[in-house]
C-alpha atoms as a PDB file:
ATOM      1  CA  UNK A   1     -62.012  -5.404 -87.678  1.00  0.00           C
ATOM      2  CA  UNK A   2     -59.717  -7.739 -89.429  1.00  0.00           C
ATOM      3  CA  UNK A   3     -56.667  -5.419 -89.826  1.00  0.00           C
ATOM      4  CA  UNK A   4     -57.352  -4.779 -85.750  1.00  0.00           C
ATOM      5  CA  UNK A   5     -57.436  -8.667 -84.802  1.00  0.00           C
ATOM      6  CA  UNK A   6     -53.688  -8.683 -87.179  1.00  0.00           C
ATOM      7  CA  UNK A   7     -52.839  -5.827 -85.815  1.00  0.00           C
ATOM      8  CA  UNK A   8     -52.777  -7.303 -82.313  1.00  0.00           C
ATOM      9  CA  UNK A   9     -51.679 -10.884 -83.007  1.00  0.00           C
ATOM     10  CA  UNK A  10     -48.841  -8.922 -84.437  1.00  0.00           C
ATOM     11  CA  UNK A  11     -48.118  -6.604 -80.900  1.00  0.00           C
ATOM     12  CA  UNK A  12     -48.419 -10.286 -79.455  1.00  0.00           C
ATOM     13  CA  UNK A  13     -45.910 -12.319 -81.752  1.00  0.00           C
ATOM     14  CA  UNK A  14     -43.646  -9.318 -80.916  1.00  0.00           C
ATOM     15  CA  UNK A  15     -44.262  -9.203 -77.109  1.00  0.00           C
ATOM     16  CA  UNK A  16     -43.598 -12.591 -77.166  1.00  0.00           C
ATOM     17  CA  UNK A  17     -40.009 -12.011 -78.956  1.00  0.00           C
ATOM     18  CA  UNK A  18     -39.090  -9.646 -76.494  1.00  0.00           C
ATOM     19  CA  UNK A  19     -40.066 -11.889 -73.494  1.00  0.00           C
ATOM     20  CA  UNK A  20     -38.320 -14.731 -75.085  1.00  0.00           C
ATOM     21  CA  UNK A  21     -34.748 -12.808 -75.791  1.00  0.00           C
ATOM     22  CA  UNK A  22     -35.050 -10.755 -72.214  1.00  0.00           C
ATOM     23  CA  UNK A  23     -36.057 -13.967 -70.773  1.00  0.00           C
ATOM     24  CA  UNK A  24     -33.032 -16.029 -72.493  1.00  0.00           C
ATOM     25  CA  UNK A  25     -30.576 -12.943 -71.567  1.00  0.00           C
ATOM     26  CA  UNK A  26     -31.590 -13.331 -67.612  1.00  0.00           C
ATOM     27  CA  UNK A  27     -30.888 -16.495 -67.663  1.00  0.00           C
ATOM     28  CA  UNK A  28     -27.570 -16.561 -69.297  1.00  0.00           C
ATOM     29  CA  UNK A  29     -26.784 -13.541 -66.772  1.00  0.00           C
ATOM     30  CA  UNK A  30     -28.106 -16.023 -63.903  1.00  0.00           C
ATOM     31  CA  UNK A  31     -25.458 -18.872 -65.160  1.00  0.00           C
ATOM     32  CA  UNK A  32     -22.716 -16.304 -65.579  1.00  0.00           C
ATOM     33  CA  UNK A  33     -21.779 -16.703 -61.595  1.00  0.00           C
ATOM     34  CA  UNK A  34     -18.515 -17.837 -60.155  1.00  0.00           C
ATOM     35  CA  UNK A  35     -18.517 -19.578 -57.141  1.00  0.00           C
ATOM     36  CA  UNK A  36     -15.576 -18.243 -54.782  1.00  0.00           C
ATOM     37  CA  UNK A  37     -12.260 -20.748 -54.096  1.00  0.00           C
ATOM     38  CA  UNK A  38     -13.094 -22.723 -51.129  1.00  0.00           C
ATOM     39  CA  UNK A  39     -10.280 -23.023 -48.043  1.00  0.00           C
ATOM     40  CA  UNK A  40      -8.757 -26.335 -49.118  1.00  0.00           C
ATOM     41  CA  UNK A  41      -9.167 -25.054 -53.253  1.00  0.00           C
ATOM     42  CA  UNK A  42      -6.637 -21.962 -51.708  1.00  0.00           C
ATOM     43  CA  UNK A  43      -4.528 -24.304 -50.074  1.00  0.00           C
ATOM     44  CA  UNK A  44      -4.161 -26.837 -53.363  1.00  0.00           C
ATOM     45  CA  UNK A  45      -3.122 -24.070 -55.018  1.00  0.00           C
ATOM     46  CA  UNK A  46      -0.359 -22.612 -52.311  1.00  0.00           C
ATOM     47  CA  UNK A  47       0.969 -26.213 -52.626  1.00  0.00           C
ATOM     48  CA  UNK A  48       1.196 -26.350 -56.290  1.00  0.00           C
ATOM     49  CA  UNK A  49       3.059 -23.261 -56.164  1.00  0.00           C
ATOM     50  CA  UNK A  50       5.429 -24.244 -53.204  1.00  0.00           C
ATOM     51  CA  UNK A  51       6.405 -27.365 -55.039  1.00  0.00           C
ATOM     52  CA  UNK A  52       7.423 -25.471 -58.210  1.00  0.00           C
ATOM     53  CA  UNK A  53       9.089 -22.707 -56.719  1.00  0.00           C
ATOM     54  CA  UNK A  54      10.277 -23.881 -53.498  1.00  0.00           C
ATOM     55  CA  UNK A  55       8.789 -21.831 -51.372  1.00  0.00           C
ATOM     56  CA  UNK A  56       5.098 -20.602 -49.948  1.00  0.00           C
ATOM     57  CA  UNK A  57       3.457 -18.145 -52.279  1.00  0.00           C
ATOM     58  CA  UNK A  58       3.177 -14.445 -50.801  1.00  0.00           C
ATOM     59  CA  UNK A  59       0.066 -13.022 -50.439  1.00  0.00           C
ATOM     60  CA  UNK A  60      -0.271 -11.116 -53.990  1.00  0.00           C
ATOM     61  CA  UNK A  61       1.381 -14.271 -55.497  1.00  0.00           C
ATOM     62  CA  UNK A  62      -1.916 -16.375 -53.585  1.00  0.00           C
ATOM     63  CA  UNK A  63      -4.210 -13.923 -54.456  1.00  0.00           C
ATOM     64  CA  UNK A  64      -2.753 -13.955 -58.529  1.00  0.00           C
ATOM     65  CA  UNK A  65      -3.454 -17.996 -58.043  1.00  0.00           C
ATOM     66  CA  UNK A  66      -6.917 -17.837 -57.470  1.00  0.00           C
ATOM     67  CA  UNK A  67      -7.675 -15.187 -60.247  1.00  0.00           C
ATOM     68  CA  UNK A  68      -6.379 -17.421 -62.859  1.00  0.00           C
ATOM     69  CA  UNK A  69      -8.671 -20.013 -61.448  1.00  0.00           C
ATOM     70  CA  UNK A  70     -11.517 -18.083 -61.282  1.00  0.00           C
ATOM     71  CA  UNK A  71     -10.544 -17.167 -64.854  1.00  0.00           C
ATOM     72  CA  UNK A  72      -9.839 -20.584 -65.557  1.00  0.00           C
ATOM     73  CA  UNK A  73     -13.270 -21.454 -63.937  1.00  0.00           C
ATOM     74  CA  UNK A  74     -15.067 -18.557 -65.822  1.00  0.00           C
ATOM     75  CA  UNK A  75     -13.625 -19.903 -69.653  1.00  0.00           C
ATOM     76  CA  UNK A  76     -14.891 -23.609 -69.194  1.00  0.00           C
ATOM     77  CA  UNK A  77     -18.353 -21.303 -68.019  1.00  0.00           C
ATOM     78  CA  UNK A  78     -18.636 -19.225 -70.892  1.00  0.00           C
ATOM     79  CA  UNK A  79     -17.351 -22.199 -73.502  1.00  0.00           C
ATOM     80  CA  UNK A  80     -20.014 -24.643 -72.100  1.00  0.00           C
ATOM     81  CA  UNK A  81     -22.898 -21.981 -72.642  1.00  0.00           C
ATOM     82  CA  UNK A  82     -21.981 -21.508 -76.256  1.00  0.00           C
ATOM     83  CA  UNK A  83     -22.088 -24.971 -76.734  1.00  0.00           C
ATOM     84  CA  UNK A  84     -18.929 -25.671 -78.089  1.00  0.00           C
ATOM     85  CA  UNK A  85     -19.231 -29.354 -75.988  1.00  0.00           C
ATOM     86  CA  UNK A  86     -21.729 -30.306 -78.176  1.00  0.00           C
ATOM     87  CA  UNK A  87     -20.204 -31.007 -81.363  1.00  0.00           C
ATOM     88  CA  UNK A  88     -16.170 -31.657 -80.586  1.00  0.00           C
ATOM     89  CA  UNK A  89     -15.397 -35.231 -80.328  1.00  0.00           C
ATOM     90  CA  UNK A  90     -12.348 -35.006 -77.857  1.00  0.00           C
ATOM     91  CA  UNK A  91     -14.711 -33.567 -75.013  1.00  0.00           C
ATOM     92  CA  UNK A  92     -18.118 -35.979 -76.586  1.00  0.00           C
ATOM     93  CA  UNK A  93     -15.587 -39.086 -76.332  1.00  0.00           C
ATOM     94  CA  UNK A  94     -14.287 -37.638 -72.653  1.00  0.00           C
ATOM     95  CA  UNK A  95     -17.689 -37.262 -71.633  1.00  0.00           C
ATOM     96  CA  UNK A  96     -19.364 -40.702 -72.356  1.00  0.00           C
ATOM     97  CA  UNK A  97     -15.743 -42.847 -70.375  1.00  0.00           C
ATOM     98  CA  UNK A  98     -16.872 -40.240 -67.790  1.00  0.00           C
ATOM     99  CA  UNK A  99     -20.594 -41.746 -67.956  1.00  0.00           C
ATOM    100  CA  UNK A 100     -19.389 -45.448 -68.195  1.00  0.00           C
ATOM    101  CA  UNK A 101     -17.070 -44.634 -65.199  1.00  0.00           C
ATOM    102  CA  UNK A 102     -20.179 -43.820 -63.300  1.00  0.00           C
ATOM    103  CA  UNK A 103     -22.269 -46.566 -64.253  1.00  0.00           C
ATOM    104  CA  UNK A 104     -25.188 -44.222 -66.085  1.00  0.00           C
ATOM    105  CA  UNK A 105     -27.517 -46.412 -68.724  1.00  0.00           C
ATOM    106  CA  UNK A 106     -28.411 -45.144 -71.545  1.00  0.00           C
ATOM    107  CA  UNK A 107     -27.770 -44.421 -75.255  1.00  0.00           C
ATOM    108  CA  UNK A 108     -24.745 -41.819 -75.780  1.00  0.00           C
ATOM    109  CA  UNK A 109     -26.826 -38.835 -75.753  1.00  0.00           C
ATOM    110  CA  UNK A 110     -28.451 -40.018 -72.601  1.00  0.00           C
ATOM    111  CA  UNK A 111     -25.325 -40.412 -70.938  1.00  0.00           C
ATOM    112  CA  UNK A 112     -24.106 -37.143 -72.100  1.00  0.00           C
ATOM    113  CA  UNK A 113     -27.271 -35.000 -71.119  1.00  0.00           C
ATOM    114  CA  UNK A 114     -26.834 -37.466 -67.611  1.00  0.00           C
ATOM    115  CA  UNK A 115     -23.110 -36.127 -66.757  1.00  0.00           C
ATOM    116  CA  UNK A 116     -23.390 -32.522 -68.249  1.00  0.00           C
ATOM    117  CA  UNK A 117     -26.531 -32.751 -65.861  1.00  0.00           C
ATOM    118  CA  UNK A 118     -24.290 -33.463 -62.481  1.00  0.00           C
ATOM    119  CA  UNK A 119     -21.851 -31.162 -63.877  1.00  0.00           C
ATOM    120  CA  UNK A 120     -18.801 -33.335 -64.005  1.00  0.00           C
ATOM    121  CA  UNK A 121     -17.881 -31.935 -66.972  1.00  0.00           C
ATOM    122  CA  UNK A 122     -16.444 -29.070 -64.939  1.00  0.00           C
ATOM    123  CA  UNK A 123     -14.040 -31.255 -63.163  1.00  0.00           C
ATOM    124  CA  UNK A 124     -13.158 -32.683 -65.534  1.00  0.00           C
ATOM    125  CA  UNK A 125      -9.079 -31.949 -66.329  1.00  0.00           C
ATOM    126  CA  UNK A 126      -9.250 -32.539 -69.694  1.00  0.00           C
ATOM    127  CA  UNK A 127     -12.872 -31.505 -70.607  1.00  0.00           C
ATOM    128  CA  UNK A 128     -11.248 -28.046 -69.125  1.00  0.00           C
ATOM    129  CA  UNK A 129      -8.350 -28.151 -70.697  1.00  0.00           C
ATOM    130  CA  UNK A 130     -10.230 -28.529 -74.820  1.00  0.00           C
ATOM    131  CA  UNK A 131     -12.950 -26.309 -74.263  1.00  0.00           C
ATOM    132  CA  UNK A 132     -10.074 -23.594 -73.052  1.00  0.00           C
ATOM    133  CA  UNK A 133      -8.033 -24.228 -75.884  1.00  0.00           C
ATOM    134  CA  UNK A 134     -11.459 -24.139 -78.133  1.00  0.00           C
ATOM    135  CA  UNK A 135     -12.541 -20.537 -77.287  1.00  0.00           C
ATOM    136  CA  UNK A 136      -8.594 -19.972 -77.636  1.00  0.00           C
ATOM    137  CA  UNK A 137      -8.838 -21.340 -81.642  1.00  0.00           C
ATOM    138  CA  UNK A 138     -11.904 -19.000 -81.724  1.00  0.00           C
ATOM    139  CA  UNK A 139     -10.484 -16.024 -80.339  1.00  0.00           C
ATOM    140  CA  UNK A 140      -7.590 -17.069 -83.121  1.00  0.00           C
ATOM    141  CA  UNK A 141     -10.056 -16.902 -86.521  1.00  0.00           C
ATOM    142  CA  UNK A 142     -10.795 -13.828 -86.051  1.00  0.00           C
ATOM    143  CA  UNK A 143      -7.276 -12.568 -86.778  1.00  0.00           C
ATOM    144  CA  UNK A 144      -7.499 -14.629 -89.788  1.00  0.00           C
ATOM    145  CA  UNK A 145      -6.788 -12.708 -92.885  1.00  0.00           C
ATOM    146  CA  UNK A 146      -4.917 -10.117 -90.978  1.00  0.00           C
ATOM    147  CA  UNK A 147      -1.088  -9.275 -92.254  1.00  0.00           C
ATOM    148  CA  UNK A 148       1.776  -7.345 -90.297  1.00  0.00           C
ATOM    149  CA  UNK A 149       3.239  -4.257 -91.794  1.00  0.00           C
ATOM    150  CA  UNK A 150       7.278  -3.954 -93.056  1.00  0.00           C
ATOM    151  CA  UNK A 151       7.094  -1.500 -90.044  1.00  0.00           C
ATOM    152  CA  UNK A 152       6.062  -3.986 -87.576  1.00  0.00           C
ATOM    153  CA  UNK A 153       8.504  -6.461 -88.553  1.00  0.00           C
ATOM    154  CA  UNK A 154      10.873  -4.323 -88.803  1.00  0.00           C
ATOM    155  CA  UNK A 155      10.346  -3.210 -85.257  1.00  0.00           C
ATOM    156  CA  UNK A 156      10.026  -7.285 -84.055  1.00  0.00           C
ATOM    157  CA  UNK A 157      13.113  -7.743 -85.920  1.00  0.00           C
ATOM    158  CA  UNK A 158      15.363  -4.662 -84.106  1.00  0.00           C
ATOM    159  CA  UNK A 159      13.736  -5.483 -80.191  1.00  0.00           C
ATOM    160  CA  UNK A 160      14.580  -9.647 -81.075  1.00  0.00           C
ATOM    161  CA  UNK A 161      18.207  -9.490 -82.114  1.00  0.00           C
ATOM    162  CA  UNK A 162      19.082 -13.345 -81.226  1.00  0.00           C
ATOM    163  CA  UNK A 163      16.120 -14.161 -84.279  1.00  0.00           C
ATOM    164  CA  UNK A 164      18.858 -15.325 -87.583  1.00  0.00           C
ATOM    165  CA  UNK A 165      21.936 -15.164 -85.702  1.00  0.00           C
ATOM    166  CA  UNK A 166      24.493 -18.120 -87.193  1.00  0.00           C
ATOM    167  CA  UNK A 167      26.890 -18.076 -84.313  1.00  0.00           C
ATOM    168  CA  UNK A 168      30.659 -18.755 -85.165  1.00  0.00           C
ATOM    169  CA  UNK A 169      31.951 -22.000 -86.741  1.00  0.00           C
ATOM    170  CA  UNK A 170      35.777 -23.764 -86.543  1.00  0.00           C
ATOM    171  CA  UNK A 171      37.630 -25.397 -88.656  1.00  0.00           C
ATOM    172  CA  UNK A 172      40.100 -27.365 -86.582  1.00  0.00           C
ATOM    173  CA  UNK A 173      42.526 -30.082 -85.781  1.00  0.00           C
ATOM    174  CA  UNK A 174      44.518 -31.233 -82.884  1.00  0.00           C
ATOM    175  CA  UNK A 175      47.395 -33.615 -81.398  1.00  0.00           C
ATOM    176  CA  UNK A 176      45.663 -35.091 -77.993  1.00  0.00           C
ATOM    177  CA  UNK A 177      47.666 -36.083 -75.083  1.00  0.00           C
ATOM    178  CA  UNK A 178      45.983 -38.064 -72.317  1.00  0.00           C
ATOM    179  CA  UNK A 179      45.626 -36.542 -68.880  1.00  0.00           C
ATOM    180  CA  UNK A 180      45.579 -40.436 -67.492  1.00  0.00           C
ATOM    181  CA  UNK A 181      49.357 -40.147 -68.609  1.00  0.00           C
ATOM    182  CA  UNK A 182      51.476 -37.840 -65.877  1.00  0.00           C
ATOM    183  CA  UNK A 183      53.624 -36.208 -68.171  1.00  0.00           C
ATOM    184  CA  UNK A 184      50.364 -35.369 -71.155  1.00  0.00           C
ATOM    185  CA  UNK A 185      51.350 -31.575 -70.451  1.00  0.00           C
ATOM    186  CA  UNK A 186      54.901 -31.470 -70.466  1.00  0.00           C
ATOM    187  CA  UNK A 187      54.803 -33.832 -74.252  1.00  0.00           C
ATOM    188  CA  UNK A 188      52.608 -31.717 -75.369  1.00  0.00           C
ATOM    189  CA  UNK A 189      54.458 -28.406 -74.414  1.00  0.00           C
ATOM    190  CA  UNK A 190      58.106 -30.121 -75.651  1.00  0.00           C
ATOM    191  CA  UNK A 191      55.948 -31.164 -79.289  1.00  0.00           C
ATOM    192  CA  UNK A 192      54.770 -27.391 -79.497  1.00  0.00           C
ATOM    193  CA  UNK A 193      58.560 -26.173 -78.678  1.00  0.00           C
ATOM    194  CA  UNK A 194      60.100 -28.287 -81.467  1.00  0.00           C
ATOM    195  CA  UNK A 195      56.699 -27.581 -84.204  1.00  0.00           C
ATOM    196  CA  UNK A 196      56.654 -31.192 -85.184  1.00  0.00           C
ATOM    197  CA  UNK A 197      52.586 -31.316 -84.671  1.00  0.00           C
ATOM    198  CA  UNK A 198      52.137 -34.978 -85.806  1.00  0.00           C
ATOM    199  CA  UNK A 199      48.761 -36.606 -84.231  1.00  0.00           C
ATOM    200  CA  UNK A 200      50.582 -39.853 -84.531  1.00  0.00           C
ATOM    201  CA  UNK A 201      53.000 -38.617 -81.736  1.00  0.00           C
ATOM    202  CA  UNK A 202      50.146 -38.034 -79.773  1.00  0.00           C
ATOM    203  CA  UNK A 203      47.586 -40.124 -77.864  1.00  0.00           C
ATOM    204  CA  UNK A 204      44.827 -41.761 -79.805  1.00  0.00           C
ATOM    205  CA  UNK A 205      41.571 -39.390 -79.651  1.00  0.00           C
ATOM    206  CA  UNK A 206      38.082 -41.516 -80.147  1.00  0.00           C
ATOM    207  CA  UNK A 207      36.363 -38.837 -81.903  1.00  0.00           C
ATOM    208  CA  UNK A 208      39.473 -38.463 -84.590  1.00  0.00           C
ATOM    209  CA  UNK A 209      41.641 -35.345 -85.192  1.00  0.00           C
ATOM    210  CA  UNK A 210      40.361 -33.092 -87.549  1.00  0.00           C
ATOM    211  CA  UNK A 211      36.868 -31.472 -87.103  1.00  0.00           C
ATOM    212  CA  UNK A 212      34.732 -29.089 -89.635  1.00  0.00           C
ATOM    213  CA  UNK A 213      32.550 -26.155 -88.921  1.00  0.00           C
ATOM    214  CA  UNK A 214      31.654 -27.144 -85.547  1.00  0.00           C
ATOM    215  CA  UNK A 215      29.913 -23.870 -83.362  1.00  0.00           C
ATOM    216  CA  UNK A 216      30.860 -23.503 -79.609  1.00  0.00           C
ATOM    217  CA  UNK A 217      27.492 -25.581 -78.537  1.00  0.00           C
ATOM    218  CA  UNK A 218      28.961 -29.096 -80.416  1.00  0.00           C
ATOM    219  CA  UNK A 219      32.786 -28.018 -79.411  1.00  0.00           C
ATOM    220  CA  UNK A 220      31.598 -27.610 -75.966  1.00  0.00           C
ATOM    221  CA  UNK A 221      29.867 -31.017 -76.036  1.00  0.00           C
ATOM    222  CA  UNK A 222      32.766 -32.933 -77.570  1.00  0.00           C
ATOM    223  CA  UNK A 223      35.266 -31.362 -75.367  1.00  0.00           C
ATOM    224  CA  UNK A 224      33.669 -29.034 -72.558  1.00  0.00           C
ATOM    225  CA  UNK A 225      33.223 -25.705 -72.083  1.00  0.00           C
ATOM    226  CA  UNK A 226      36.680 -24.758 -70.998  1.00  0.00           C
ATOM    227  CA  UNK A 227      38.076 -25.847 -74.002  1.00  0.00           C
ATOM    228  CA  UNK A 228      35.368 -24.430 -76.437  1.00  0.00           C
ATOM    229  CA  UNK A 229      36.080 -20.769 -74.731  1.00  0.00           C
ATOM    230  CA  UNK A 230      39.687 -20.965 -74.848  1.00  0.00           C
ATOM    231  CA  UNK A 231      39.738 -22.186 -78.682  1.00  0.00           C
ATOM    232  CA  UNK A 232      36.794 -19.767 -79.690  1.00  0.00           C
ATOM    233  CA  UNK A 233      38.554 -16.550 -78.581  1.00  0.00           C
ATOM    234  CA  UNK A 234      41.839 -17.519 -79.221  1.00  0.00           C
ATOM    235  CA  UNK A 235      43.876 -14.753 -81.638  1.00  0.00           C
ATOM    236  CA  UNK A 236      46.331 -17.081 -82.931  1.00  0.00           C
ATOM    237  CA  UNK A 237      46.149 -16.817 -87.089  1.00  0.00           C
ATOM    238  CA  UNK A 238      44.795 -19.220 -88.855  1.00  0.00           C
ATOM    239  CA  UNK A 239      47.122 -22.552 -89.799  1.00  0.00           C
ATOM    240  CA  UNK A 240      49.347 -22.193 -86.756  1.00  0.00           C
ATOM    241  CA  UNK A 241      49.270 -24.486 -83.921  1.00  0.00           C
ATOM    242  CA  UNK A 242      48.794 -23.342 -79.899  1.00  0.00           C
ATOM    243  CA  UNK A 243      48.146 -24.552 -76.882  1.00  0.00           C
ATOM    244  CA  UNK A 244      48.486 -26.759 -74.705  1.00  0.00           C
ATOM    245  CA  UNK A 245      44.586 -26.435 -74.362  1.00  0.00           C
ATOM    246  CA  UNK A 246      42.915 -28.336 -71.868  1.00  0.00           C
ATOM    247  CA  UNK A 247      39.907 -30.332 -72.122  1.00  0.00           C
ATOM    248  CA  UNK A 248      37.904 -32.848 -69.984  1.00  0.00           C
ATOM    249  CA  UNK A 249      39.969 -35.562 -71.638  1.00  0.00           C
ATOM    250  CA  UNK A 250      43.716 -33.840 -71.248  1.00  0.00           C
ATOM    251  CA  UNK A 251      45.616 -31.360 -73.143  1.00  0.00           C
ATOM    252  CA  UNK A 252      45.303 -30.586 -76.903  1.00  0.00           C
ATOM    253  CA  UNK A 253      47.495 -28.782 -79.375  1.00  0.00           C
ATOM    254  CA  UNK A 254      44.926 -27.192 -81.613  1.00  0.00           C
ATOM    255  CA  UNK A 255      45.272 -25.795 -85.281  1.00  0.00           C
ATOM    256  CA  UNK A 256      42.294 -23.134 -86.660  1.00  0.00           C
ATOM    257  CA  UNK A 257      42.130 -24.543 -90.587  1.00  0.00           C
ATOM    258  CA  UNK A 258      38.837 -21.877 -91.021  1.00  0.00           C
ATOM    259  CA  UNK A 259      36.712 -19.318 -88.795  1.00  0.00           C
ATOM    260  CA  UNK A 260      33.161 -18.278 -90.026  1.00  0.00           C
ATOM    261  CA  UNK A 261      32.360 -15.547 -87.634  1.00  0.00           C
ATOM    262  CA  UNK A 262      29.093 -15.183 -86.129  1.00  0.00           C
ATOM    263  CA  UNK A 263      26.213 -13.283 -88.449  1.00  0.00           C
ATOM    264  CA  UNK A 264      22.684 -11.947 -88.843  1.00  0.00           C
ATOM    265  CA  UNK A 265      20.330 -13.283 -91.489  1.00  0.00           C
ATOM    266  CA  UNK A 266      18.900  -9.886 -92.905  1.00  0.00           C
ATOM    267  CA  UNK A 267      15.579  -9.087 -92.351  1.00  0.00           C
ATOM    268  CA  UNK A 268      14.243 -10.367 -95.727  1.00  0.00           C
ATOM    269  CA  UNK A 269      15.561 -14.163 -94.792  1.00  0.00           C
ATOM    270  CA  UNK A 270      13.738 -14.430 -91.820  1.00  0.00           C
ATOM    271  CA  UNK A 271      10.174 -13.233 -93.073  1.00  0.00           C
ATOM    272  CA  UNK A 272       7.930 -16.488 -92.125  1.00  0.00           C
ATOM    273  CA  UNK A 273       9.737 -16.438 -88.920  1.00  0.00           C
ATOM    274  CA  UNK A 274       9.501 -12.900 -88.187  1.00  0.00           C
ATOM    275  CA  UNK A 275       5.576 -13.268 -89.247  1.00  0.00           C
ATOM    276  CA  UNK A 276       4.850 -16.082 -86.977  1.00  0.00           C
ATOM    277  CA  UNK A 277       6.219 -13.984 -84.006  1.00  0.00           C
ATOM    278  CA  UNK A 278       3.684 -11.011 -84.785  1.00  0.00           C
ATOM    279  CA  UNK A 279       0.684 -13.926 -85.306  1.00  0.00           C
ATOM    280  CA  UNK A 280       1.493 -15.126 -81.811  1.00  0.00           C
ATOM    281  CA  UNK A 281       1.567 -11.564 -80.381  1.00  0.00           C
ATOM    282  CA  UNK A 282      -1.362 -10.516 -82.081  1.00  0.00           C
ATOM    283  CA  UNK A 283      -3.324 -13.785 -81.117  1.00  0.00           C
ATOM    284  CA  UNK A 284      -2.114 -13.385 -76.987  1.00  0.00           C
ATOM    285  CA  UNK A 285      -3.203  -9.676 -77.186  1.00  0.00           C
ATOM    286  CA  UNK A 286      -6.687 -10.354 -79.016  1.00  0.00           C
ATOM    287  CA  UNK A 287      -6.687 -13.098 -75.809  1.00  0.00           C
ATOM    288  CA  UNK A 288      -5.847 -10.949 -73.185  1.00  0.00           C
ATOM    289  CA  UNK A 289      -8.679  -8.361 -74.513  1.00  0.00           C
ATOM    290  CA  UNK A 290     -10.919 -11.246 -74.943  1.00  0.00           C
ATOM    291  CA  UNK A 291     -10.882 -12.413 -70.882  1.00  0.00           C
ATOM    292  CA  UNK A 292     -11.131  -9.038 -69.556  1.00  0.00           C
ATOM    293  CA  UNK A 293     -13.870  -7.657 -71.498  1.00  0.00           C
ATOM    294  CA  UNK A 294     -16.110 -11.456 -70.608  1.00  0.00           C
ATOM    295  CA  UNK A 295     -14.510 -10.777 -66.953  1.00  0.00           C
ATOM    296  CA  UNK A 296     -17.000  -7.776 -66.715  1.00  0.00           C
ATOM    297  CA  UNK A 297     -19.899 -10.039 -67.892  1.00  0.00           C
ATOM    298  CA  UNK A 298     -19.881 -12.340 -64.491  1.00  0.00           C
ATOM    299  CA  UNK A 299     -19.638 -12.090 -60.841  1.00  0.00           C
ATOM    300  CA  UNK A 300     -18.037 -13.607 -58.077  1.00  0.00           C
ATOM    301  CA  UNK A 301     -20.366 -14.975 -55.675  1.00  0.00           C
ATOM    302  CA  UNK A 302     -18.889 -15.984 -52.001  1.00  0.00           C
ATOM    303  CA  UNK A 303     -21.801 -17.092 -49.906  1.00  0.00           C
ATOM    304  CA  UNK A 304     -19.009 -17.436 -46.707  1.00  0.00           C
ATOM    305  CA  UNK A 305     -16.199 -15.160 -45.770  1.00  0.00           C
ATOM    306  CA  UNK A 306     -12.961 -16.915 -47.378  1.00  0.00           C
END
């Protein structure tokens, strides 16, 4: 009789289990709804886009809008049912100026329960914004650990051949003849003709006369872009003076004292670099994977034709 009386308080304890976890499953299913984008929600978002692009979204441009809100929508869903607003203090902080902006009483938990209750959480911007980027740090540990192969980096390394380059680098120096001055052009053709380069016979130049190891981005910002071309493809051998080259100041007789060509850093010297890429690629594909795999775990519910 005893073993019987166990025997069912057991089958009950484990009825009881089941009913609790079925019970808890329907009613995460029940919460996992998304509530379609309302008119003026479609027309925010059409505006938004206008204003960055400069001109109305098409329809499959629209209709790409409102699936990254619903996914947007669907994150802050699934982050708030696994709790994660419960213990970061960014959104706990958020959440409590959101209670004292709407006058609820109460100690902090009070207030929290309170405005998780009217579910401003949800509009909130920046409660939105942390609990995406939380289930974004999640989805991140789990690649934790995980190392890329010499093939893979070899392979990031050969499709991303701008990664290490050292672009070319001058050596130079120059006589400078103001353009304010009507005849800068012909003094500096005459000094060229007679090869008695001396910056003193020039025009005074406020950034000086002789520059080092400058590439064609700092060349082009000290004397523009015309210039920078003209001197970095010039042929003339190194030590003898050309020109007249003009600038955005006048005309220059230039000298090349050194050219460093442009290079590659070999594979080996740009390791942590070439690592990082493969994290971030890894990370945004374990993402990707992540949203459409919870995509099939909710549904869209539009109560009125949108």
């Amino acid at each position: 009789m005893r073993q019987l009386v166990r025997s069912r308080l057991l089958h009950f304890i484990i009825i009881g289990f089941v009913l609790y976890v079925v019970n808890g499953h329907v009613e995460r299913q029940n919460q996992r709804v998304l509530t379609c984008l309302t008119p003026s929600q479609r027309t925010v978002l059409a505006a938004d886009w206008a204003q960055v692009a400069g001109r109305a979204p098409t329809a499959n441009e629209l209709s790409q809008l409102v699936n990254v809100a619903l996914d947007e929508q669907m994150l802050v869903r699934e982050a708030m049912l696994q709790g994660l607003h419960k213990s970061d203090q960014v959104i706990i902080q958020r959440l409590l100026r959101d209670a004292d902006f709407l006058g609820i009483k109460g100690d902090s938990q009070d207030k929290i329960d309170a405005v998780l209750a009217m579910d401003v959480a949800a509009g909130d911007e920046v409660v939105r914004r942390r609990l995406i980027q939380l289930m974004q740090h999640e989805s991140a540990l789990n690649l934790q650990g995980l190392s890329p192969s010499k093939e893979e980096l070899d392979t990031i390394y050969t499709q991303r051949p701008d990664l290490g380059m050292v672009p070319l680098r001058l050596s130079f120096e120059h006589v400078y003849f103001d353009s304010s001055r009507s005849n800068a052009r012909v003094r500096a053709e005459q000094m060229l003709r007679e090869n008695t380069q001396d910056s003193r016979r020039g025009d005074v130049f406020l950034d000086g006369n002789h520059f080092s190891n400058l590439n064609r981005v700092a060349i082009t910002s000290k004397f523009g872009e015309d210039f920078s071309l003209a001197l970095a493809s010039s042929a003339t051998p190194i030590g003898s003076w050309f020109g007249p080259l003009q600038s955005a100041y006048g005309f220059h007789l230039v000298r090349i004292n050194n050219r460093n060509k442009a290079y590659r850093l070999p594979l080996n010297e740009l390791l942590p670099e070439l690592e990082e890429i493969w994290r971030r690629e890894r990370q945004a594909q374990a993402w990707n994977v992540y949203v459409e795999e919870l995509r099939d775990n909710y549904k869209v519910d539009c109560h009125a034709k949108i």
